[in-house]
Protein backbone atom coordinates (compact mmCIF):
# COMPACT_ATOMS: atom_id res chain seq x y z
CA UNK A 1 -120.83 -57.10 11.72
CA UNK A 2 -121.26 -53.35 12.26
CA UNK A 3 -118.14 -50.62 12.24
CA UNK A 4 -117.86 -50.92 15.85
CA UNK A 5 -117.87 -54.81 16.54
CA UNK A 6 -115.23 -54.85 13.77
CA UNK A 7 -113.08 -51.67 15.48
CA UNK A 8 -113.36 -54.09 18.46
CA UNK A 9 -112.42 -57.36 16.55
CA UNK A 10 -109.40 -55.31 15.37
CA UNK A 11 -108.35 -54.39 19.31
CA UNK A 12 -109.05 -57.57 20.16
CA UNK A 13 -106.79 -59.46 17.37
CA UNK A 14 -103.76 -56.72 18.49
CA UNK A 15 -103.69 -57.43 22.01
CA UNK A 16 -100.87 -58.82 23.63
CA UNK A 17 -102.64 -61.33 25.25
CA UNK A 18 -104.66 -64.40 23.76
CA UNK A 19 -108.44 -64.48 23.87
CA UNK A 20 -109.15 -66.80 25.99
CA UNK A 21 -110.64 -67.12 29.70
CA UNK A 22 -109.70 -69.80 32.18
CA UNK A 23 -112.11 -70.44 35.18
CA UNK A 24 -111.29 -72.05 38.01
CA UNK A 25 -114.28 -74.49 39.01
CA UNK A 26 -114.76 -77.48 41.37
CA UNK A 27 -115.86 -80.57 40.04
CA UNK A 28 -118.77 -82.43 41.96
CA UNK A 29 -115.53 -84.38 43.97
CA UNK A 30 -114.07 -81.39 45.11
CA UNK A 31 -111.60 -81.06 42.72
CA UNK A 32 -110.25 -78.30 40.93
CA UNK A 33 -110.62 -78.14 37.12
CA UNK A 34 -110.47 -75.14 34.59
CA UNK A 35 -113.32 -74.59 32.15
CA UNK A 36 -111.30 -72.90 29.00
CA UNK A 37 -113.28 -70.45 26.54
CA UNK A 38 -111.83 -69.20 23.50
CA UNK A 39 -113.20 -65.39 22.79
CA UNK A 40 -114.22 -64.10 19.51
CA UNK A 41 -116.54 -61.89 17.89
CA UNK A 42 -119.42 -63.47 15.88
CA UNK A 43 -122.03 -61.07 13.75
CA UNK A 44 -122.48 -58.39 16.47
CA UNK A 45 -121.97 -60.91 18.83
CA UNK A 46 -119.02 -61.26 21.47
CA UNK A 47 -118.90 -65.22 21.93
CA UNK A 48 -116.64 -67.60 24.29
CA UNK A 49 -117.03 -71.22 22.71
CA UNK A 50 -116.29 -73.33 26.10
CA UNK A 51 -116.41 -76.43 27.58
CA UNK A 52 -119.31 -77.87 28.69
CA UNK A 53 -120.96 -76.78 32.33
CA UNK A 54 -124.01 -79.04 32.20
CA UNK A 55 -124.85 -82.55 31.61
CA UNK A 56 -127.40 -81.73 29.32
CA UNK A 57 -124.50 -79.75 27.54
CA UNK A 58 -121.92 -82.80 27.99
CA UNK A 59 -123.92 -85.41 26.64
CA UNK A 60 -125.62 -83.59 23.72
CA UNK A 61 -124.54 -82.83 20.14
CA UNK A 62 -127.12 -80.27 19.88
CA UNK A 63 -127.03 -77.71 22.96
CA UNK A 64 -124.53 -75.11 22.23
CA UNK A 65 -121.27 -74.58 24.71
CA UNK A 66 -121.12 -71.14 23.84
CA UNK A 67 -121.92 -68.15 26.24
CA UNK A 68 -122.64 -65.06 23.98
CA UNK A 69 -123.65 -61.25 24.40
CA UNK A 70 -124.49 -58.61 21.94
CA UNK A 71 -121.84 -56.08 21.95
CA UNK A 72 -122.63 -52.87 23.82
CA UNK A 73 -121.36 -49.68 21.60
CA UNK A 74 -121.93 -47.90 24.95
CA UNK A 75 -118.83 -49.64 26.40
CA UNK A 76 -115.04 -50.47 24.67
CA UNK A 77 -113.52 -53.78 24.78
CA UNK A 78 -112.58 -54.10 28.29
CA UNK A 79 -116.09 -53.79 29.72
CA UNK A 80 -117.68 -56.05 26.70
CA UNK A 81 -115.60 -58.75 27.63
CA UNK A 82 -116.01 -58.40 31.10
CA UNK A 83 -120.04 -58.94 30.11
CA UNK A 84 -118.69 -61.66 28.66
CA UNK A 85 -116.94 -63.01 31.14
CA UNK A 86 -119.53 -62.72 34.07
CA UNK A 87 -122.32 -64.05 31.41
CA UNK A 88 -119.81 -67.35 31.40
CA UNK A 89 -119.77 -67.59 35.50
CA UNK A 90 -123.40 -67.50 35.51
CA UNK A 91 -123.63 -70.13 32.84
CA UNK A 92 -121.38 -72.34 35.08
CA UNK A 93 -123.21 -71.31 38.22
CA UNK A 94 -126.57 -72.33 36.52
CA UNK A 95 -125.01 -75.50 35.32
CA UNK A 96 -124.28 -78.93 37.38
CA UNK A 97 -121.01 -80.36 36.78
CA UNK A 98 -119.00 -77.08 38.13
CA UNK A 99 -119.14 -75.33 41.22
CA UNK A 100 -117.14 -72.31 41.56
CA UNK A 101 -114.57 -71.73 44.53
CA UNK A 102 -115.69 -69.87 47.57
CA UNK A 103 -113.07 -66.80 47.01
CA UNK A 104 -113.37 -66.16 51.10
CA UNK A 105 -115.27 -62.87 50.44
């Protein structure tokens, strides 16, 4: 982990908030769920470890449920883990148990 991943790590583990995300998704019923990912950094890594947004992810012991990004020294922890967080709705938008709610826009 490099100086700034680990300045970040530090902001990150003072934050008054915990690092998670919660998503709202549909399941293929119409119903709403949450898919939950815990946020942490990992080597130079910024990683959510989530739940599952594929079959092939559901049903195996060897596909990952993590969505990860390298961190960008460019950008402080607000914009990494926005990345991070629009990385994780593509992941569910790619997958096929989730659909994400029409937001009307």
């Amino acid at each position: 982990m490099n100086n700034y991943t680990k300045k970040l790590q530090e902001e990150l583990n003072n934050a008054q908030f915990e690092p998670m995300f919660r998503i709202e998704v549909q399941d293929q019923h119409g119903d709403i769920d949450y898919i939950s990912c815990n946020i942490y950094f990992e080597g130079n890594s910024i990683v959510a470890e989530r739940d599952a947004v594929s079959r092939a992810e559901d049903i195996s012991r060897y596909i990952s449920q993590y969505t990860f990004l390298l961190v960008d020294d460019c950008f402080g922890l607000d914009e990494n883990l926005q990345a991070l967080h629009e990385a994780v709705l593509r992941d569910i938008a790619d997958g096929d148990l989730y659909d994400l709610p029409y937001d009307g826009s």
